[in-house]
N, C-alpha and C. Protein backbone atom coordinates (compact mmCIF):
# COMPACT_ATOMS: atom_id res chain seq x y z
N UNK A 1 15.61 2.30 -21.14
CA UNK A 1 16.55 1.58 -20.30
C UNK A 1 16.88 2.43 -19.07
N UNK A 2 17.56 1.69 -17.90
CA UNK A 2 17.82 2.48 -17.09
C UNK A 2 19.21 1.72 -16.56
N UNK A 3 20.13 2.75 -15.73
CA UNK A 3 21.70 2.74 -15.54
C UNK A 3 21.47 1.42 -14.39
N UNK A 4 22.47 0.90 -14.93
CA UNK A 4 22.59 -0.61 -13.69
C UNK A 4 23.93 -0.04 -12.35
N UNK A 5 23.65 -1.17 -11.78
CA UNK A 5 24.54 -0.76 -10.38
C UNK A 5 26.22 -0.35 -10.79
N UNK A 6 26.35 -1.71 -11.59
CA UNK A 6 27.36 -1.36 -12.77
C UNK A 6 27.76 0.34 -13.25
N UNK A 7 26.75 0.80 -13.70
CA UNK A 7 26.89 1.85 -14.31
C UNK A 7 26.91 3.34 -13.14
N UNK A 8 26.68 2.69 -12.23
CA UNK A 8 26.76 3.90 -11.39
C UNK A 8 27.78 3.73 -10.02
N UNK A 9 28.35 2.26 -10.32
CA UNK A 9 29.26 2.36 -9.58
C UNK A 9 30.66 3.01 -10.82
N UNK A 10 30.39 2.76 -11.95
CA UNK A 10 31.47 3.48 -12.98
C UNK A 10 31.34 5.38 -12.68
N UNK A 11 30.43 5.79 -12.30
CA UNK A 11 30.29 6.80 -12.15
C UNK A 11 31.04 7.75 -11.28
N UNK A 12 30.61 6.57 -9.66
CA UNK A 12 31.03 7.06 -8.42
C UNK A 12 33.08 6.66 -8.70
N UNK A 13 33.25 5.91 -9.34
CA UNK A 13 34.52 5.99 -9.37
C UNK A 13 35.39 7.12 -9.64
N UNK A 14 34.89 7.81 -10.83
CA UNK A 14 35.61 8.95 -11.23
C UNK A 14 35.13 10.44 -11.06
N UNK A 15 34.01 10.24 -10.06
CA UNK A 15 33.10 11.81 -9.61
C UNK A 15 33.94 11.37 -7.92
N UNK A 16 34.38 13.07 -7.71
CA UNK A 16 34.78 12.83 -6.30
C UNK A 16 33.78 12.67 -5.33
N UNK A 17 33.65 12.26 -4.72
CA UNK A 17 32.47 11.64 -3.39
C UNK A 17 33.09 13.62 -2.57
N UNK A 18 32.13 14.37 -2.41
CA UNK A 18 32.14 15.61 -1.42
C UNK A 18 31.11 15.21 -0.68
N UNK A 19 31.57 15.42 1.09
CA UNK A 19 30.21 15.17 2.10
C UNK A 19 29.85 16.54 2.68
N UNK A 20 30.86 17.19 2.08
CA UNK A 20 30.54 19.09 2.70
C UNK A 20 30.13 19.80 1.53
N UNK A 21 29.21 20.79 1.46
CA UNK A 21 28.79 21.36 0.20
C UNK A 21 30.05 22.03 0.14
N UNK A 22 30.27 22.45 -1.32
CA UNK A 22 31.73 23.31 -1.54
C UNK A 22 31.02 24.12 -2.58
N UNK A 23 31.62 25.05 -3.16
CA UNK A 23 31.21 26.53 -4.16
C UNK A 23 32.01 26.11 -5.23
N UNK A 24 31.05 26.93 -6.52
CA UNK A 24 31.49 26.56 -7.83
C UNK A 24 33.01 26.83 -8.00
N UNK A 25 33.57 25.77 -8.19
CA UNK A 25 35.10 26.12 -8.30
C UNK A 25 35.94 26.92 -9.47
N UNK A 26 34.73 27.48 -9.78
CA UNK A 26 34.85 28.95 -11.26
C UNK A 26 34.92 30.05 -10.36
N UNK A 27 33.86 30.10 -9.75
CA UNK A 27 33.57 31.59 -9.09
C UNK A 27 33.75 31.60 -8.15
N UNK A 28 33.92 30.49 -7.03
CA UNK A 28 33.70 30.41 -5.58
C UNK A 28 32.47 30.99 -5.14
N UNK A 29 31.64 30.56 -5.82
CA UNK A 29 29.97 30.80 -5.47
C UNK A 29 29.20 30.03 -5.70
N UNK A 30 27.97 30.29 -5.94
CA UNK A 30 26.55 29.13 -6.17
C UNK A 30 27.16 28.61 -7.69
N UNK A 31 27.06 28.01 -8.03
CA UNK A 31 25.97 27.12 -6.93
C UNK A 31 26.88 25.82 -6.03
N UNK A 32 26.52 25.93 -5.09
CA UNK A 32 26.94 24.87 -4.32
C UNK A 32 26.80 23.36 -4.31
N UNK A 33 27.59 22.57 -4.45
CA UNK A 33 27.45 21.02 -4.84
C UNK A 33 27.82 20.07 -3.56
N UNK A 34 27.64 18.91 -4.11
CA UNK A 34 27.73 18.08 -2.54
C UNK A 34 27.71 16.77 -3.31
N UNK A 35 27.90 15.29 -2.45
CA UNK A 35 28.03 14.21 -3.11
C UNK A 35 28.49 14.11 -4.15
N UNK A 36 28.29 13.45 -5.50
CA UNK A 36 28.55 12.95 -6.26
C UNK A 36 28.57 13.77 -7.20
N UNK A 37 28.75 15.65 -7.04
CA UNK A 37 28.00 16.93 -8.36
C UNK A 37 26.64 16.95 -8.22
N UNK A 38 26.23 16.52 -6.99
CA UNK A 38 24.15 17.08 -6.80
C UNK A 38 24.85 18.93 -6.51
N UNK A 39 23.48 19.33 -7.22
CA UNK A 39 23.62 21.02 -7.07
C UNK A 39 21.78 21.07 -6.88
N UNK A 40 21.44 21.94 -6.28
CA UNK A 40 19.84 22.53 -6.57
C UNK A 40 19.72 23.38 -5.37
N UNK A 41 18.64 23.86 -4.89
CA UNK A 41 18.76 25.30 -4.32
C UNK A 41 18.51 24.49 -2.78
N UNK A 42 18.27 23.12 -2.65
CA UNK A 42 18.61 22.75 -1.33
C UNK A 42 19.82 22.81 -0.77
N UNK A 43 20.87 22.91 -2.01
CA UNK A 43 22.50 22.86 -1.55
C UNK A 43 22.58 24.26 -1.06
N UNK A 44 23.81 24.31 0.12
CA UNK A 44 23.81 25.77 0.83
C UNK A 44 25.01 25.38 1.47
N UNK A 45 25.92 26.66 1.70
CA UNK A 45 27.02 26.39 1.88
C UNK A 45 26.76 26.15 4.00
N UNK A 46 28.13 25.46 3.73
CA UNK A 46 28.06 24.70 5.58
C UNK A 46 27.41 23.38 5.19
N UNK A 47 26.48 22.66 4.29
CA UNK A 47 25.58 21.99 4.22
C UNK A 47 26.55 19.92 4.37
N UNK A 48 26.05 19.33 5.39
CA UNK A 48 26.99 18.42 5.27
C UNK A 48 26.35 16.93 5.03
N UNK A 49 26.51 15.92 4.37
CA UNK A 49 25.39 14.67 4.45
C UNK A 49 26.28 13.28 4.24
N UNK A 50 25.49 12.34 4.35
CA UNK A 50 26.10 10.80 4.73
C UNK A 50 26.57 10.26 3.00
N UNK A 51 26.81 9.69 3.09
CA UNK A 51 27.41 8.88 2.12
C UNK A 51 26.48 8.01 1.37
N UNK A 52 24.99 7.98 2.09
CA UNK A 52 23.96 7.48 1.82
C UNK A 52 23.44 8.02 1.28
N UNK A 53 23.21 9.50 1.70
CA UNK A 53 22.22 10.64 1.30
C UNK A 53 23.03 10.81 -0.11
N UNK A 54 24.36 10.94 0.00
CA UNK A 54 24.74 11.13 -1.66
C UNK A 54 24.72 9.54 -2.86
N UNK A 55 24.55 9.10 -2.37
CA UNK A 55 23.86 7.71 -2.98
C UNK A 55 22.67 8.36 -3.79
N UNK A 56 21.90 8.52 -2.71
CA UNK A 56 20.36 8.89 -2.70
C UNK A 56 20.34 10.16 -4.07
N UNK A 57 20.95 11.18 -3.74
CA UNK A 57 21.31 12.06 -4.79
C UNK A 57 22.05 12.00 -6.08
N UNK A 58 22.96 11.05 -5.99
CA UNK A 58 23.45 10.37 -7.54
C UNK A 58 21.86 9.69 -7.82
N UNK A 59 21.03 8.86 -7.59
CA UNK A 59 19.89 8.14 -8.13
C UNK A 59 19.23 9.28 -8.78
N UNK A 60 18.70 10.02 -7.64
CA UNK A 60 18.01 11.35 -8.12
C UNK A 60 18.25 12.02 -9.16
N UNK A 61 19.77 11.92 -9.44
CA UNK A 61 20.11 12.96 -10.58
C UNK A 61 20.18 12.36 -11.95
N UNK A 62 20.31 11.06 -11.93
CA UNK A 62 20.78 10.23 -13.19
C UNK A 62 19.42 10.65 -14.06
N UNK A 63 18.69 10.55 -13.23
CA UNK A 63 16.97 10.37 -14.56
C UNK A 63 17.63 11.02 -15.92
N UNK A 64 18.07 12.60 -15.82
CA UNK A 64 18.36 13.11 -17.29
C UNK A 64 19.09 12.67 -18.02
N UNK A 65 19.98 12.08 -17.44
CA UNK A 65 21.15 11.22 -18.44
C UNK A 65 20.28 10.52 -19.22
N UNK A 66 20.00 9.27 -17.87
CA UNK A 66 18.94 8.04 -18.60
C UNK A 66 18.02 8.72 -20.15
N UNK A 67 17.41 9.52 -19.69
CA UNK A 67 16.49 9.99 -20.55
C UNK A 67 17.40 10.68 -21.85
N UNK A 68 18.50 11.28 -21.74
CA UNK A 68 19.36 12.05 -22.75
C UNK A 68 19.55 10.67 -23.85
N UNK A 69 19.89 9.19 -23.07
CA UNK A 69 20.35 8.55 -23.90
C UNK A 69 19.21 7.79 -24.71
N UNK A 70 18.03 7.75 -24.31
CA UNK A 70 16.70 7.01 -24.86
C UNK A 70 16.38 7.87 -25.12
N UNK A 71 16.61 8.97 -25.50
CA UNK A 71 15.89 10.43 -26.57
C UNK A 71 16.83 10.28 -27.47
N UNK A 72 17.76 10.20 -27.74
CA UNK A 72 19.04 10.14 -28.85
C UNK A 72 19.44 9.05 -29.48
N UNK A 73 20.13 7.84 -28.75
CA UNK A 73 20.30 6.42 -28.98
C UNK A 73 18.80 6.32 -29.97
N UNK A 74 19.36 5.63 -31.32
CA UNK A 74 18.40 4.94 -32.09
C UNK A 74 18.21 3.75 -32.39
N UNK A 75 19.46 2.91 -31.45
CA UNK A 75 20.08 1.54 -31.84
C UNK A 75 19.60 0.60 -30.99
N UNK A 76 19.91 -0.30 -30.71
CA UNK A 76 19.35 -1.67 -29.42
C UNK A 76 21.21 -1.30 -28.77
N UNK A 77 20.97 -1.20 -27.48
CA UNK A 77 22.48 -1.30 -26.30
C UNK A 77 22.12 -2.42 -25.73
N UNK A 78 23.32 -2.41 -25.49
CA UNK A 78 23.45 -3.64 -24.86
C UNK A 78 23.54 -2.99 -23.10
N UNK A 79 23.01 -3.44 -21.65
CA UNK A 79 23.10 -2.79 -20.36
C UNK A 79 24.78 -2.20 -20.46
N UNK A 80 25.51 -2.80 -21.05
CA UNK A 80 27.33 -2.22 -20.36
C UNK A 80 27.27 -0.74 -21.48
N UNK A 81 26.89 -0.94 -22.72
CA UNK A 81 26.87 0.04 -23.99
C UNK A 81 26.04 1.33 -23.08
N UNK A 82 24.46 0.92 -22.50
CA UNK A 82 23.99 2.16 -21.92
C UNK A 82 24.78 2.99 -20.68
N UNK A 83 25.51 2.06 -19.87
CA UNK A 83 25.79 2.52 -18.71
C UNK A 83 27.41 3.00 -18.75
N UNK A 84 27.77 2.84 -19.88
CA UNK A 84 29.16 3.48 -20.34
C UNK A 84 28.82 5.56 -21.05
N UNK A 85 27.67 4.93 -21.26
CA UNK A 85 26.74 6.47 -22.15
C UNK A 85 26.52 7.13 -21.36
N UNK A 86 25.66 6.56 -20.40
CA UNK A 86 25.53 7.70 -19.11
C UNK A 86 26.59 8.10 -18.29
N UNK A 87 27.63 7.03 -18.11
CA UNK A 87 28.94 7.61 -17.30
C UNK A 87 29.49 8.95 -18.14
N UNK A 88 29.09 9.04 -19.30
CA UNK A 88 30.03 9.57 -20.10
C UNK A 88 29.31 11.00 -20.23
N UNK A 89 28.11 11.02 -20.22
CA UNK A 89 26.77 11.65 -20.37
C UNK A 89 26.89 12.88 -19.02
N UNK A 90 26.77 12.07 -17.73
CA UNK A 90 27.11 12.59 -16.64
C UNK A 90 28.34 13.63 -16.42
N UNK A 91 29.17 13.51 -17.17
CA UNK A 91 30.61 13.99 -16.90
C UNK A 91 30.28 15.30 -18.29
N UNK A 92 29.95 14.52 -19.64
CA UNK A 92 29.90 16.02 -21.02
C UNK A 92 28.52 17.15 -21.22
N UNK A 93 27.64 16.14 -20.39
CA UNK A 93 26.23 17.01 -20.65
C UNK A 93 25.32 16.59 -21.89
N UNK A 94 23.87 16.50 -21.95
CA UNK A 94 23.40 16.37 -22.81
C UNK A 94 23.16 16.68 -23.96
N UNK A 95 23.55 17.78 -24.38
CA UNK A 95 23.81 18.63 -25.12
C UNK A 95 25.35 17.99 -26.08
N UNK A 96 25.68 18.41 -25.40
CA UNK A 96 27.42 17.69 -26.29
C UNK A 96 26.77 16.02 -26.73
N UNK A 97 26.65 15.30 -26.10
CA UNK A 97 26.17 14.22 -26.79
C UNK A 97 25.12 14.13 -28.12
N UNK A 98 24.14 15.22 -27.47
CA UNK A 98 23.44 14.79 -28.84
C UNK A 98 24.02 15.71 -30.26
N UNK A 99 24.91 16.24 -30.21
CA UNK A 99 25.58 16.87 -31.40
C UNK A 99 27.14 16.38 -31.71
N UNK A 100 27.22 14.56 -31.04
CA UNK A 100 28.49 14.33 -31.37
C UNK A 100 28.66 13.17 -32.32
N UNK A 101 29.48 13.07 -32.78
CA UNK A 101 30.01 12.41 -33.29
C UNK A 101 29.96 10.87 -32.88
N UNK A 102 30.29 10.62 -31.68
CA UNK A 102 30.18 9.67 -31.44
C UNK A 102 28.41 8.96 -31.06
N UNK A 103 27.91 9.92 -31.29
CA UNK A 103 26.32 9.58 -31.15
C UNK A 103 25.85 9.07 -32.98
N UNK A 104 26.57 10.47 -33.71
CA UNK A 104 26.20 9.85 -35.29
C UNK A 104 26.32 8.36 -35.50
N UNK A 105 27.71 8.00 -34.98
CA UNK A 105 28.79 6.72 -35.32
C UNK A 105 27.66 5.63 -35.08
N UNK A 106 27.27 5.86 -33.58
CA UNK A 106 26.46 4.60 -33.00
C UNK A 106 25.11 4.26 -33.93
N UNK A 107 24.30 5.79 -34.28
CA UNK A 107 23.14 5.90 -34.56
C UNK A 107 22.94 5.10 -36.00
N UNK A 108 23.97 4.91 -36.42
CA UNK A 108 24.33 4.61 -37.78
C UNK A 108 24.99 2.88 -37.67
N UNK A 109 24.87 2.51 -36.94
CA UNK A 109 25.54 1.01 -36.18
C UNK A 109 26.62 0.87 -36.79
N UNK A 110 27.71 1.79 -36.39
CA UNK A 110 29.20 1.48 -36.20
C UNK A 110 29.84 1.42 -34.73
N UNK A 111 29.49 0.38 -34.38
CA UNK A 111 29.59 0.37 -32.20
C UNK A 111 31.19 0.49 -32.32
N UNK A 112 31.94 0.06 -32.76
CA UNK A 112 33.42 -0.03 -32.60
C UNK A 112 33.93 1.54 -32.94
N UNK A 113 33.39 2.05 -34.25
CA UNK A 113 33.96 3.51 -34.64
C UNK A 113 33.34 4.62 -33.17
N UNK A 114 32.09 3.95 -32.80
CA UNK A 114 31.73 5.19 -31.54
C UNK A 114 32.33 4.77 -30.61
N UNK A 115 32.21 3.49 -30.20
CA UNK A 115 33.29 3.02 -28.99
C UNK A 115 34.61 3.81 -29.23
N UNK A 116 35.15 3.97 -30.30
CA UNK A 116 36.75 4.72 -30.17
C UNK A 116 36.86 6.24 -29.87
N UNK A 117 35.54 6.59 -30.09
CA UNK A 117 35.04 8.18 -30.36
C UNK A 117 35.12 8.68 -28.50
N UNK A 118 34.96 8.03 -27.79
CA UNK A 118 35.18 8.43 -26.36
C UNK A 118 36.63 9.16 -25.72
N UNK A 119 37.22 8.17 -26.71
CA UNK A 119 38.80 9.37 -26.44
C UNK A 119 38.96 10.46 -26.30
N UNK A 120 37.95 10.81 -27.37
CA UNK A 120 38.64 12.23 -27.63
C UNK A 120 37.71 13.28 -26.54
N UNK A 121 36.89 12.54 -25.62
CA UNK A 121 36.33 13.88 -24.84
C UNK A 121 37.19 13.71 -23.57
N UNK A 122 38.54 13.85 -23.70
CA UNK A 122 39.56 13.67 -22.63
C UNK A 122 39.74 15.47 -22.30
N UNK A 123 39.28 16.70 -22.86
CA UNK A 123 40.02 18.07 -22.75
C UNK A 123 38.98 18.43 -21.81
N UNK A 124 39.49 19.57 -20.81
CA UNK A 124 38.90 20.67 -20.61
C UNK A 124 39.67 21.68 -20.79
N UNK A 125 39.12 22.89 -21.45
CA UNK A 125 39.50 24.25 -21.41
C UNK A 125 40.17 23.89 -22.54
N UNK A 126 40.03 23.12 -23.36
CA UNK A 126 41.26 22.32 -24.50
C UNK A 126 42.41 21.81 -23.94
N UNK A 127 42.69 21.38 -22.97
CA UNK A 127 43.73 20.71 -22.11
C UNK A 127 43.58 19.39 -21.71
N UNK A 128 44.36 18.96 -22.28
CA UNK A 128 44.04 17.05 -21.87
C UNK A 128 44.15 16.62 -20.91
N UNK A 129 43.53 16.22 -19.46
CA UNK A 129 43.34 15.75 -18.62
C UNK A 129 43.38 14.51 -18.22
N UNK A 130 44.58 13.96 -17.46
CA UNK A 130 45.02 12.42 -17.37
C UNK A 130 43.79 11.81 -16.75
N UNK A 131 43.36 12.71 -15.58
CA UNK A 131 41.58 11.98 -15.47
C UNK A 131 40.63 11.66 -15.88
N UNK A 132 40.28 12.36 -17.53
CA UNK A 132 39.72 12.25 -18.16
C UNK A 132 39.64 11.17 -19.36
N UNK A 133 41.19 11.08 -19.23
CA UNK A 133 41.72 10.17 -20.25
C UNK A 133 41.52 8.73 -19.79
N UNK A 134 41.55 8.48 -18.71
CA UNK A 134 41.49 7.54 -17.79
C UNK A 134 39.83 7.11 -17.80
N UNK A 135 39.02 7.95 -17.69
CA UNK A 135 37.48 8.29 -17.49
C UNK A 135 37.32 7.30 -18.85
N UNK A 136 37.81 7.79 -19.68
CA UNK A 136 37.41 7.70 -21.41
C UNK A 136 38.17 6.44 -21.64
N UNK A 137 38.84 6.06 -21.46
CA UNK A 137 39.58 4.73 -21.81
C UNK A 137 38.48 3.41 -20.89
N UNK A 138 38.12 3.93 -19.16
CA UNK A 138 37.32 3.30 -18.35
C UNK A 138 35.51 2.46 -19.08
N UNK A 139 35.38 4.12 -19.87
CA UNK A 139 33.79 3.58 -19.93
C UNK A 139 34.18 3.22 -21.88
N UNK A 140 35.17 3.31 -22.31
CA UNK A 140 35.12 2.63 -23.72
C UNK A 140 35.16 1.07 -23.56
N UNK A 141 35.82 0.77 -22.49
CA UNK A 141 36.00 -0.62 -22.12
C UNK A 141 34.51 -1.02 -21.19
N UNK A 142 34.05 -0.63 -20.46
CA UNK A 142 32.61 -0.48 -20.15
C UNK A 142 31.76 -1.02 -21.39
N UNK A 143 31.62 0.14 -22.69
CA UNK A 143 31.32 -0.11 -23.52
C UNK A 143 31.22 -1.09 -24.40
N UNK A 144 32.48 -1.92 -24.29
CA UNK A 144 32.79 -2.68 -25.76
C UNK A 144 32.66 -4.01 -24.66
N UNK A 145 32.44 -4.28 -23.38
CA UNK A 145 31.74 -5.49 -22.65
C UNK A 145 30.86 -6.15 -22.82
């Protein structure tokens, strides 16, 4: 499967749109990001682009998601079920998905018990994040469409 317009306009909602490259906001260094969280060694600080070009670079970047969720997912999705995965995918990393819980839930066809399982990736640093919470409430309802 691959992420619908749907699914990547869920994306661009809750990723801040940057048109100036900015530095890792850990270190204030590389790697440098731009648009939608594009990073790669074309990013360089000063580096500035259209709103198009970061279009262009959210497309570019999704492939791994896409692919994270058709390497893992064992079930039939429905387009809103995939494109709630990748929103979600995009934001925790591939890695955390395929060792969660809410991947067992699905893999096992309990869509409602994994649909609820999105909550809980509301923390960073173990700190609950009203953005996140928001993120996670956004693509559970995504989900269960």
């Amino acid at each position: 499967m691959k992420i619908s317009e749907t699914g990547l306009s869920a994306i661009k909602q809750h990723e801040a749109l940057r048109l100036e490259s900015y530095p890792d906001p850990g270190t204030g260094e590389e790697p440098w990001t731009i648009g939608y969280g594009h990073t790669g060694k074309d990013i360089r600080q000063g580096l500035t682009i259209t709103e198009e070009e970061a279009n262009q670079y959210l497309r570019n970047d999704i492939g791994w998601v896409e692919d994270c969720v058709n390497e893992n997912v064992t079930v039939e999705l429905t387009q809103s079920q995939f494109d709630a995965l990748c929103s979600l995918i995009f934001n925790i990393g591939c890695k955390a998905f395929a060792g969660s819980t809410l991947l067992r839930l699905l893999n096992e066809k309990h869509y409602e018990a994994a649909e609820q399982q999105f909550a809980r990736w509301n923390k960073a640093a173990g700190k609950v994040l009203a953005g996140l919470t928001k993120r996670r409430k956004d693509e559970a309802e995504l989900f269960h469409a």
